[in-house]
PDB file of N, CA and C in Angstrom:
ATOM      1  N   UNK A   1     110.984   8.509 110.006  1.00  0.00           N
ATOM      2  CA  UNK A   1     111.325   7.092 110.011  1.00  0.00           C
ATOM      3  C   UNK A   1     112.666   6.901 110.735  1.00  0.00           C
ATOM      4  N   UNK A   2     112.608   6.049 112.194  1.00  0.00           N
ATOM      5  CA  UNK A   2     113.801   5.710 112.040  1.00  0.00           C
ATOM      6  C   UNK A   2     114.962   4.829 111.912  1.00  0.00           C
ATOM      7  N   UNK A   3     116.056   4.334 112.144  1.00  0.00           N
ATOM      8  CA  UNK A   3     116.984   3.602 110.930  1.00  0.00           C
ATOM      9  C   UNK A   3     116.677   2.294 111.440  1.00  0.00           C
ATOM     10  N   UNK A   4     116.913   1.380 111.025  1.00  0.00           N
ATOM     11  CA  UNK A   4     116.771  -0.587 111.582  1.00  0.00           C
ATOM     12  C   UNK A   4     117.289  -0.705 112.988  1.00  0.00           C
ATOM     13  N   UNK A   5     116.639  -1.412 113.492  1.00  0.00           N
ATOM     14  CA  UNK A   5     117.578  -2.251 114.290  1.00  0.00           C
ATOM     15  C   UNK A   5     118.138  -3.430 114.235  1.00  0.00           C
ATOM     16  N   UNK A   6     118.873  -3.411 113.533  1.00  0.00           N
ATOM     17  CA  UNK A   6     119.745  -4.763 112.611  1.00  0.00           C
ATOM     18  C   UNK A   6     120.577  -4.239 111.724  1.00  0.00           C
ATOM     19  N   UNK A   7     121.372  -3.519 112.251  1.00  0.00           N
ATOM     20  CA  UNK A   7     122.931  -2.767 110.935  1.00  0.00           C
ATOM     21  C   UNK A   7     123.462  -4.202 110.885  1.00  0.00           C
ATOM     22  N   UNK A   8     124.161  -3.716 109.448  1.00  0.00           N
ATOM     23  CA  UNK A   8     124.565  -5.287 108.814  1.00  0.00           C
ATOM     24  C   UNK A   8     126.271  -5.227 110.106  1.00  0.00           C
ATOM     25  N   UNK A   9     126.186  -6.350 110.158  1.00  0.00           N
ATOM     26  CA  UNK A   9     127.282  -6.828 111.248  1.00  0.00           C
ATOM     27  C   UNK A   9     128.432  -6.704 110.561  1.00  0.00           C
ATOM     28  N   UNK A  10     129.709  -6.166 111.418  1.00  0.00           N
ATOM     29  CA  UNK A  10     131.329  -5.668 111.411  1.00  0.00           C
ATOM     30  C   UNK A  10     131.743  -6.864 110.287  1.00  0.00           C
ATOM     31  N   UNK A  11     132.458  -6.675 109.381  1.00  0.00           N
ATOM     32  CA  UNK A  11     133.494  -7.264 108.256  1.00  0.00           C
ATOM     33  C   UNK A  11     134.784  -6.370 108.186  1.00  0.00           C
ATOM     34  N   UNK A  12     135.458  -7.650 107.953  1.00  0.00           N
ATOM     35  CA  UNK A  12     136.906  -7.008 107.519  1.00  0.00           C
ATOM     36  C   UNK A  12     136.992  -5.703 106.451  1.00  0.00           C
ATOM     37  N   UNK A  13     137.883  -4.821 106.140  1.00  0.00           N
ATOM     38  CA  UNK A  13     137.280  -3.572 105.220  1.00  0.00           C
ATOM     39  C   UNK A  13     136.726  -2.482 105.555  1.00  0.00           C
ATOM     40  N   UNK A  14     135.445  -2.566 106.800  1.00  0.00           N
ATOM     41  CA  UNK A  14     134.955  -1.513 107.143  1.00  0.00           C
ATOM     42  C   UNK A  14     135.681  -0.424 107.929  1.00  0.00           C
ATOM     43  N   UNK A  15     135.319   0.628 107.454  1.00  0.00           N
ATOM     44  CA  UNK A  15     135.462   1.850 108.019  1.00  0.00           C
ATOM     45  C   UNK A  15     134.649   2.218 109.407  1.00  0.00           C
ATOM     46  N   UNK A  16     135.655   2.406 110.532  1.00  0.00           N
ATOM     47  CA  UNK A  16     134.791   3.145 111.648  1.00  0.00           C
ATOM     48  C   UNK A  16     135.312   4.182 111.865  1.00  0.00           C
ATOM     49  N   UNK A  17     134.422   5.520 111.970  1.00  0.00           N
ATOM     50  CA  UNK A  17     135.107   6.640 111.618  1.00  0.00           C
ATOM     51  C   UNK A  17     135.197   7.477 113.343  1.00  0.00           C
ATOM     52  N   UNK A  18     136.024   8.063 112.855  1.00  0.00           N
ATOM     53  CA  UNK A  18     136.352   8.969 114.658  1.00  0.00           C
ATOM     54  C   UNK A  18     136.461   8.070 115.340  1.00  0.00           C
ATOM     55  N   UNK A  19     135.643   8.828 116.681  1.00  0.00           N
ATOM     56  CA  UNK A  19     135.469   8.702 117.852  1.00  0.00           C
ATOM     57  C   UNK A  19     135.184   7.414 118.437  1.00  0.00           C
ATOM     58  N   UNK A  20     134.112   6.756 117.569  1.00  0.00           N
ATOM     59  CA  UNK A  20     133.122   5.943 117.713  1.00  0.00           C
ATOM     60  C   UNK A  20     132.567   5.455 119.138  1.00  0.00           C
ATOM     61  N   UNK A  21     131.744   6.983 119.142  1.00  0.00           N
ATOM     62  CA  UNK A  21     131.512   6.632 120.409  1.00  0.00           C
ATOM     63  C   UNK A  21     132.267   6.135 122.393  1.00  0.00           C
ATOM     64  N   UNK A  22     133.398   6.380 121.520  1.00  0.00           N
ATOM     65  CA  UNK A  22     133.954   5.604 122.950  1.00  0.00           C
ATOM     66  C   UNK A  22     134.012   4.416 122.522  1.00  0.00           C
ATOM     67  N   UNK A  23     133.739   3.501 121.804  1.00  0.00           N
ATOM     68  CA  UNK A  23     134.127   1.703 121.243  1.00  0.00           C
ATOM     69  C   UNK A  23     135.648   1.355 121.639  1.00  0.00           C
ATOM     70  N   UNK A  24     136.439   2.252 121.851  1.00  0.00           N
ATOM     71  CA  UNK A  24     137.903   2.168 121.751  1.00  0.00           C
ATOM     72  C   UNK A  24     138.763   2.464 122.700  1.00  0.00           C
ATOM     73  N   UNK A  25     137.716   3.607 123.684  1.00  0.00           N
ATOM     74  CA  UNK A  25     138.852   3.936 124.431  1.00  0.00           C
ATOM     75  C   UNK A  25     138.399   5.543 124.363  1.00  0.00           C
ATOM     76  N   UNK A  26     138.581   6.227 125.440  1.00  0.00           N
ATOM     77  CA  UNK A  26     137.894   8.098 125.701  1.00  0.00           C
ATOM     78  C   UNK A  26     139.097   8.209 124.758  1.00  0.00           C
ATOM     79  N   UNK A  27     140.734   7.814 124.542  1.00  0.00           N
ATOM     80  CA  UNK A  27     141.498   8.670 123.709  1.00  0.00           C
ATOM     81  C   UNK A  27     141.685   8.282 122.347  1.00  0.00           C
ATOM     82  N   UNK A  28     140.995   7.865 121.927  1.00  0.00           N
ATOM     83  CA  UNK A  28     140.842   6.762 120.537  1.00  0.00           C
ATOM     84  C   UNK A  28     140.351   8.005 119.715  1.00  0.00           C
ATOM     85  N   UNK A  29     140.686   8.436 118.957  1.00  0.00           N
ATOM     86  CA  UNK A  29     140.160   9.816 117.924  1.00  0.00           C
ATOM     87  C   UNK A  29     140.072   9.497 116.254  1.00  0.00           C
ATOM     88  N   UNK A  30     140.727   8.660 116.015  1.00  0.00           N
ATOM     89  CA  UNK A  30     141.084   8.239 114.374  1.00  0.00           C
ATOM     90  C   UNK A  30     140.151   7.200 114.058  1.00  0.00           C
ATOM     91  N   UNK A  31     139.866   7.125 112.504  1.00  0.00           N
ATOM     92  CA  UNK A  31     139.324   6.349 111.811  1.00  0.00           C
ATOM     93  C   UNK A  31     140.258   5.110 111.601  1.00  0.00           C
ATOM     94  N   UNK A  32     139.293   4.094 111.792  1.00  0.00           N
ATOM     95  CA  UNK A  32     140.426   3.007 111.967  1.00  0.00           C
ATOM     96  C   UNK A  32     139.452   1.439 110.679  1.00  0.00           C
ATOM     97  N   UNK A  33     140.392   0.595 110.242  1.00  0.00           N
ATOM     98  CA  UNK A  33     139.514  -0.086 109.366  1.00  0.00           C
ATOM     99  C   UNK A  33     139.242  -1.662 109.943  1.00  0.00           C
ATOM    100  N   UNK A  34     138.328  -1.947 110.036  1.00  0.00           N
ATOM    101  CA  UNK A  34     138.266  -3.177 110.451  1.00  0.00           C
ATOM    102  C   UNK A  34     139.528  -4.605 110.467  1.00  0.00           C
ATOM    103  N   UNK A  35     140.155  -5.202 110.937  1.00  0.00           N
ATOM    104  CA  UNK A  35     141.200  -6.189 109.991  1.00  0.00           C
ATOM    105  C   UNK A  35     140.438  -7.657 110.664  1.00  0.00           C
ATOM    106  N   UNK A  36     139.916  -7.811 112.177  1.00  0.00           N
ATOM    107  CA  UNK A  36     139.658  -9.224 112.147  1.00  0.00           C
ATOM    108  C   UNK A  36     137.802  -8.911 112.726  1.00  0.00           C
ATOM    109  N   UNK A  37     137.356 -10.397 112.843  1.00  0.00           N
ATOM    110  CA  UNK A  37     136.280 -10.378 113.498  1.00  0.00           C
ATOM    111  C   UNK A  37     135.433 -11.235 113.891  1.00  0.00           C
ATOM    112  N   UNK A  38     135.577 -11.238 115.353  1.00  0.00           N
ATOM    113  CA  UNK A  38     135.280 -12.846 116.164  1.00  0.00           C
ATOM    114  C   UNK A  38     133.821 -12.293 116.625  1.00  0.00           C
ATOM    115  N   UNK A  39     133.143 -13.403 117.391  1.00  0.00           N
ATOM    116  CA  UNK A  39     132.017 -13.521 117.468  1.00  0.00           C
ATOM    117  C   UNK A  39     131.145 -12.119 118.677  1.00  0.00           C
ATOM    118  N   UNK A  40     132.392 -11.541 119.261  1.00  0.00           N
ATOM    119  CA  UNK A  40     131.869 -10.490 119.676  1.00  0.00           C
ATOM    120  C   UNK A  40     133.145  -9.681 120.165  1.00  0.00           C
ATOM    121  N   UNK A  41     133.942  -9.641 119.292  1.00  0.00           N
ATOM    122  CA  UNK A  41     134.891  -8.877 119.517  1.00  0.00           C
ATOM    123  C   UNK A  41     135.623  -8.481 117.940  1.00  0.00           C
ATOM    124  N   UNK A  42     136.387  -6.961 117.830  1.00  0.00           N
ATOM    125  CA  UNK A  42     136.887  -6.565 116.400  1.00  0.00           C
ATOM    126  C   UNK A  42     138.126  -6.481 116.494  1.00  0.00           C
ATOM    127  N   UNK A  43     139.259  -6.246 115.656  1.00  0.00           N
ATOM    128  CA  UNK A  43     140.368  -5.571 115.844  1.00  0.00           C
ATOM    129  C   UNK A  43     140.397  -4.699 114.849  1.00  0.00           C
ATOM    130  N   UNK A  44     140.457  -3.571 114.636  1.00  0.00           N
ATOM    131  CA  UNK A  44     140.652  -2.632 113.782  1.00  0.00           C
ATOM    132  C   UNK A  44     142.183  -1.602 114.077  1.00  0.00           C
ATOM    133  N   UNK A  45     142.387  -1.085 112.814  1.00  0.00           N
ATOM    134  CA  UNK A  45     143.966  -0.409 112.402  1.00  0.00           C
ATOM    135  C   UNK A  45     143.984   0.460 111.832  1.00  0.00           C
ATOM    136  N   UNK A  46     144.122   1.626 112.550  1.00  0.00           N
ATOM    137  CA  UNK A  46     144.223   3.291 111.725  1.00  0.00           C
ATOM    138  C   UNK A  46     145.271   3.363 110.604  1.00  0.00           C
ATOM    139  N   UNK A  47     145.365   4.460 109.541  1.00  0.00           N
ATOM    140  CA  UNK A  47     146.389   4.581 108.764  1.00  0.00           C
ATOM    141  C   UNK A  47     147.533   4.406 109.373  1.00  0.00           C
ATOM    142  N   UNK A  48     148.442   4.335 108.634  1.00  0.00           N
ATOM    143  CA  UNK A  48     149.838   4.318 109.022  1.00  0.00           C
ATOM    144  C   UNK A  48     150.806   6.051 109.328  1.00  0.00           C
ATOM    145  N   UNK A  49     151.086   5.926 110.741  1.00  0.00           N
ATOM    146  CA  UNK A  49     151.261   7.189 111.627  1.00  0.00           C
ATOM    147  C   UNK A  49     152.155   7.893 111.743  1.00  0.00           C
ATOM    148  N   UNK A  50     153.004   8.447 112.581  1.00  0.00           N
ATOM    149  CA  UNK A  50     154.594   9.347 112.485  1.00  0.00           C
ATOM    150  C   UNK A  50     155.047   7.933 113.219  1.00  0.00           C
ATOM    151  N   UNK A  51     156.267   7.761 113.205  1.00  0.00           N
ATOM    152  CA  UNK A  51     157.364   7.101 113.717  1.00  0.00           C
ATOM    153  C   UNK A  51     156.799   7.432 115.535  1.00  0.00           C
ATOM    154  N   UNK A  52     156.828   8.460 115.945  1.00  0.00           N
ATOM    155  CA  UNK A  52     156.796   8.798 117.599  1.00  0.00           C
ATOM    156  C   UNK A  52     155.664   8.434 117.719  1.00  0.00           C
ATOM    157  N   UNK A  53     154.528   8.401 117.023  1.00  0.00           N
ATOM    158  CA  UNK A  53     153.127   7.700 117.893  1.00  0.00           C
ATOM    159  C   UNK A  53     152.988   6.561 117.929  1.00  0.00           C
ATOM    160  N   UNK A  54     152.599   6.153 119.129  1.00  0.00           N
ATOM    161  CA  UNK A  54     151.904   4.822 119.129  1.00  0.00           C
ATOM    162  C   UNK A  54     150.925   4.745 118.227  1.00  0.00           C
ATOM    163  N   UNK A  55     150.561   3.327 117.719  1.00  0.00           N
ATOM    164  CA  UNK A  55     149.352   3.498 116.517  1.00  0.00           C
ATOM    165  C   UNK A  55     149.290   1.651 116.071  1.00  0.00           C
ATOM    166  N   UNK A  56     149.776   0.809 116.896  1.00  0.00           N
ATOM    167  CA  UNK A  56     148.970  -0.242 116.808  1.00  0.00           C
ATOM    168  C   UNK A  56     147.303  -0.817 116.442  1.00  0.00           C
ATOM    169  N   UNK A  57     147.151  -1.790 116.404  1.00  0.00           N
ATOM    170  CA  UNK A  57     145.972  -2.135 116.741  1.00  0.00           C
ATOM    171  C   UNK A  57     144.863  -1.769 117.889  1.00  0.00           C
ATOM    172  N   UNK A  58     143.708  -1.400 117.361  1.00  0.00           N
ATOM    173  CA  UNK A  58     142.610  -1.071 118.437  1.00  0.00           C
ATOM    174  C   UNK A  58     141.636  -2.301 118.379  1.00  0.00           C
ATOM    175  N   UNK A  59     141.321  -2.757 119.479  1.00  0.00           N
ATOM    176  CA  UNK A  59     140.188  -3.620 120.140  1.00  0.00           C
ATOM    177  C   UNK A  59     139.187  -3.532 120.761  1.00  0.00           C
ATOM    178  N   UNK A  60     138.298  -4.544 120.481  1.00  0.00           N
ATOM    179  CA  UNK A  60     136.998  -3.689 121.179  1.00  0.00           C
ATOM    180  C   UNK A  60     136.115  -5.286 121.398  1.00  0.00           C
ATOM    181  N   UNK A  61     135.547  -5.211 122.680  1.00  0.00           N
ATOM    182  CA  UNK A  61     134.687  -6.209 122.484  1.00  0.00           C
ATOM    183  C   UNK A  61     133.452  -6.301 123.274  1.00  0.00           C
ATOM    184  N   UNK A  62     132.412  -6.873 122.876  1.00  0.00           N
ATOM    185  CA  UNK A  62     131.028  -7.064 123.890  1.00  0.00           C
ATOM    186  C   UNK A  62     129.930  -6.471 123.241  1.00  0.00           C
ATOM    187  N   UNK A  63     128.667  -6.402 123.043  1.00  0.00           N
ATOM    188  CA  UNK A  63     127.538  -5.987 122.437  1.00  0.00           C
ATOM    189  C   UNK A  63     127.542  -4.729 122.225  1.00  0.00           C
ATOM    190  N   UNK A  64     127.920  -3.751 123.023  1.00  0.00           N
ATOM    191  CA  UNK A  64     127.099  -2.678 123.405  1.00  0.00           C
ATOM    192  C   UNK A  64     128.404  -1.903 122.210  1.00  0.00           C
ATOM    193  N   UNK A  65     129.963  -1.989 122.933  1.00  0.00           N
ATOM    194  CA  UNK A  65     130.526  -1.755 121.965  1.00  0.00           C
ATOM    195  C   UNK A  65     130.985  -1.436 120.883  1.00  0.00           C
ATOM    196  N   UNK A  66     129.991  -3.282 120.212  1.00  0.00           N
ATOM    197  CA  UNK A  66     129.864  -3.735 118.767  1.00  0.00           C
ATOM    198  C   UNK A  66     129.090  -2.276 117.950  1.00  0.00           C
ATOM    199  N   UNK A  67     127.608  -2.447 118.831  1.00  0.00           N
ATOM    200  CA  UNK A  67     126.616  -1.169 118.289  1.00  0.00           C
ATOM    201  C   UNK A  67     127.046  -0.067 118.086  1.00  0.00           C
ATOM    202  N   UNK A  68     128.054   0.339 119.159  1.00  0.00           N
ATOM    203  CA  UNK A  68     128.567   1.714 118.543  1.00  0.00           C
ATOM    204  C   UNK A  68     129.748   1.824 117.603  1.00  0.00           C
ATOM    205  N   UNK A  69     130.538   0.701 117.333  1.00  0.00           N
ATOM    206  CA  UNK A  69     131.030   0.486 116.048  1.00  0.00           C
ATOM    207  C   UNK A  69     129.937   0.328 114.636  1.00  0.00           C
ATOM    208  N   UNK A  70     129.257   0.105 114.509  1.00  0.00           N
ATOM    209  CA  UNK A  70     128.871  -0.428 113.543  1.00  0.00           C
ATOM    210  C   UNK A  70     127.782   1.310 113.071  1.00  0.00           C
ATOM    211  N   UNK A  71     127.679   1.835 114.569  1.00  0.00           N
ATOM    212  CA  UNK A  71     126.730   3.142 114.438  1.00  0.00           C
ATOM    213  C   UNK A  71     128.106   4.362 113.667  1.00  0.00           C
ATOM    214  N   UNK A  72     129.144   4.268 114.060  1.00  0.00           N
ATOM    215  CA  UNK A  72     130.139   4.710 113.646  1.00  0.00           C
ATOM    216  C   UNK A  72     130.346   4.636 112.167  1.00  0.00           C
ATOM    217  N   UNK A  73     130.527   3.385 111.768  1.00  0.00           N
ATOM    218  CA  UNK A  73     130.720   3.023 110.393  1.00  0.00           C
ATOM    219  C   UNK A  73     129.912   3.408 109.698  1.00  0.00           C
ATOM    220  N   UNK A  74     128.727   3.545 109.987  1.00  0.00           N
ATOM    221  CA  UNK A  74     127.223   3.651 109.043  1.00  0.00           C
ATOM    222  C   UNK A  74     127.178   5.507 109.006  1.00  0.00           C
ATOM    223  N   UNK A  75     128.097   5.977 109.755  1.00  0.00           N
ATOM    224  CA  UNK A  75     127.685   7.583 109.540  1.00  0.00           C
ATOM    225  C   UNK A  75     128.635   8.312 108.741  1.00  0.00           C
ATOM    226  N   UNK A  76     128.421   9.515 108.299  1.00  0.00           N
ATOM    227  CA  UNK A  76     129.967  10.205 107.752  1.00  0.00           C
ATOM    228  C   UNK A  76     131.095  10.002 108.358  1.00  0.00           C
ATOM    229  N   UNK A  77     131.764  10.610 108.154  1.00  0.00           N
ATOM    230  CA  UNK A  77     132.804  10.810 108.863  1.00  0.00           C
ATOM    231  C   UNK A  77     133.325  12.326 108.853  1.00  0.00           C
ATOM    232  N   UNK A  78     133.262  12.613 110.515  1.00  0.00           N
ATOM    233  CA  UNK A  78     133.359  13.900 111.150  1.00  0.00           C
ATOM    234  C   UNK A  78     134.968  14.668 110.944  1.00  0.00           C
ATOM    235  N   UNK A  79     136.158  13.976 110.418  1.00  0.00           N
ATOM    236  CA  UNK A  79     136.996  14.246 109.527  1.00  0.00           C
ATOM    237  C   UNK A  79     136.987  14.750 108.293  1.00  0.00           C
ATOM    238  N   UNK A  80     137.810  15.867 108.216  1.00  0.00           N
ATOM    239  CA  UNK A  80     138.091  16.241 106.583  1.00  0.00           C
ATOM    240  C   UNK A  80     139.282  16.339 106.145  1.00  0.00           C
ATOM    241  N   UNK A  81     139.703  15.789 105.476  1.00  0.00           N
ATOM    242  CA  UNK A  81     139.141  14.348 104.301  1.00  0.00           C
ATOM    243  C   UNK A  81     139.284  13.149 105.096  1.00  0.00           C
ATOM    244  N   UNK A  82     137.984  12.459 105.549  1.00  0.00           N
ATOM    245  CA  UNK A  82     138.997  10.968 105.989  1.00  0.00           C
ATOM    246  C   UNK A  82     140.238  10.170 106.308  1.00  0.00           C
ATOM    247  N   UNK A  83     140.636   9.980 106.430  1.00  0.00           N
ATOM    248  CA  UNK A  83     142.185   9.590 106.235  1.00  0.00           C
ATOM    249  C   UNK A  83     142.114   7.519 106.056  1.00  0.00           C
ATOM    250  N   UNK A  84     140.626   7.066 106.137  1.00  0.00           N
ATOM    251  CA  UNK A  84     140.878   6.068 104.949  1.00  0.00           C
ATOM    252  C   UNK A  84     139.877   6.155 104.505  1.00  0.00           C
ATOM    253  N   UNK A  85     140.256   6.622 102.780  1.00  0.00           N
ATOM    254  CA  UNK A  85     139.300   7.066 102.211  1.00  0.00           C
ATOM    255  C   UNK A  85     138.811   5.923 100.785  1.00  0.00           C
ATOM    256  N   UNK A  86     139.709   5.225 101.031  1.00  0.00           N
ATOM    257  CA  UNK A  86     139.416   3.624  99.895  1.00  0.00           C
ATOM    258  C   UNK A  86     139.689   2.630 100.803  1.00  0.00           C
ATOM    259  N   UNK A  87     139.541   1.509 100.603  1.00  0.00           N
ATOM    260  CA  UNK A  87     139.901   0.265 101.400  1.00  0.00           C
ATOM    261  C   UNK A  87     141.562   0.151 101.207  1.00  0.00           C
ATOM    262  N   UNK A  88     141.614  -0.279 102.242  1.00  0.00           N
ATOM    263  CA  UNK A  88     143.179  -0.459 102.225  1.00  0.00           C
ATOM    264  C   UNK A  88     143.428  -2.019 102.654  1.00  0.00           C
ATOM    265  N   UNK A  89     144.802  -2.319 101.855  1.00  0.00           N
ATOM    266  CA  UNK A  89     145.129  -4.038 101.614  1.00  0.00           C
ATOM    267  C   UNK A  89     145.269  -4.176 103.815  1.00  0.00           C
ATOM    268  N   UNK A  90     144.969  -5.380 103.549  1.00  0.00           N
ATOM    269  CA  UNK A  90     144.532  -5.678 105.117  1.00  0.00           C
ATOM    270  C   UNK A  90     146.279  -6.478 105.757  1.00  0.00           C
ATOM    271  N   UNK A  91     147.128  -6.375 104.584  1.00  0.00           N
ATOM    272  CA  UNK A  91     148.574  -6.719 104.783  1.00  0.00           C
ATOM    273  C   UNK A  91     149.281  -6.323 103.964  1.00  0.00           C
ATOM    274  N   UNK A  92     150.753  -5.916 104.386  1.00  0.00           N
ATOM    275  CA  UNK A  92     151.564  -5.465 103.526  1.00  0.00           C
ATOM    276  C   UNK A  92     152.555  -6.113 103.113  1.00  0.00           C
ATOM    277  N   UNK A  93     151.934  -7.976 102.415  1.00  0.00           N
ATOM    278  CA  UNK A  93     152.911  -8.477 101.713  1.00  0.00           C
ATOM    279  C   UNK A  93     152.772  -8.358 100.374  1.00  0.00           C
ATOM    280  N   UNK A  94     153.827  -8.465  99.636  1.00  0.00           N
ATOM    281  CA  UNK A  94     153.418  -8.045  98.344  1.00  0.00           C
ATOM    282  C   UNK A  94     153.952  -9.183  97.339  1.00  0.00           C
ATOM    283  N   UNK A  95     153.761  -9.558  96.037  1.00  0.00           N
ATOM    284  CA  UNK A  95     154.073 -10.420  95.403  1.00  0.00           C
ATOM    285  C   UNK A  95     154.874 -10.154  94.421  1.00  0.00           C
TER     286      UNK A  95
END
């Protein structure tokens, strides 16, 4: 059997793990978590990094993309241990 063609569509929260395919960029390597999500485009945000790396926001947009984000999210993750391994607050204000 094989899997749908209709993975449930990108939300804030999700996990896309590794590589994903190239969705990001050939040097994009980290698991990163979803934070926004427009009608065909994501922004997603890896853990928080060393001081010397860059480690902003990653973007991604257009169909084909989308699919391999969402094929990403839906699989293990080729990391051990993950490095986001619970949901993480989508801001760091605090009350």
């Amino acid at each position: 059997m094989t899997a749908p063609n209709n993975p449930t569509p990108l939300s804030p929260g999700d996990v896309i793990h590794g590589f994903a395919y190239g969705a990001f960029g050939r040097d994009h390597y980290l698991c990163v978590q979803v934070e926004a999500v427009g009608l065909d485009w994501i922004v997603a945000r890896g853990p928080a990094c060393d001081p010397d790396e860059e480690c902003g926001p990653s973007f991604t947009a257009g169909p084909q993309s989308l699919q391999l984000c969402q094929q990403a999210r839906d699989e293990p993750c080729p990391l051990t241990p993950c490095p986001i391994t619970a949901p993480q607050p989508l801001t760091t204000f605090s009350a």
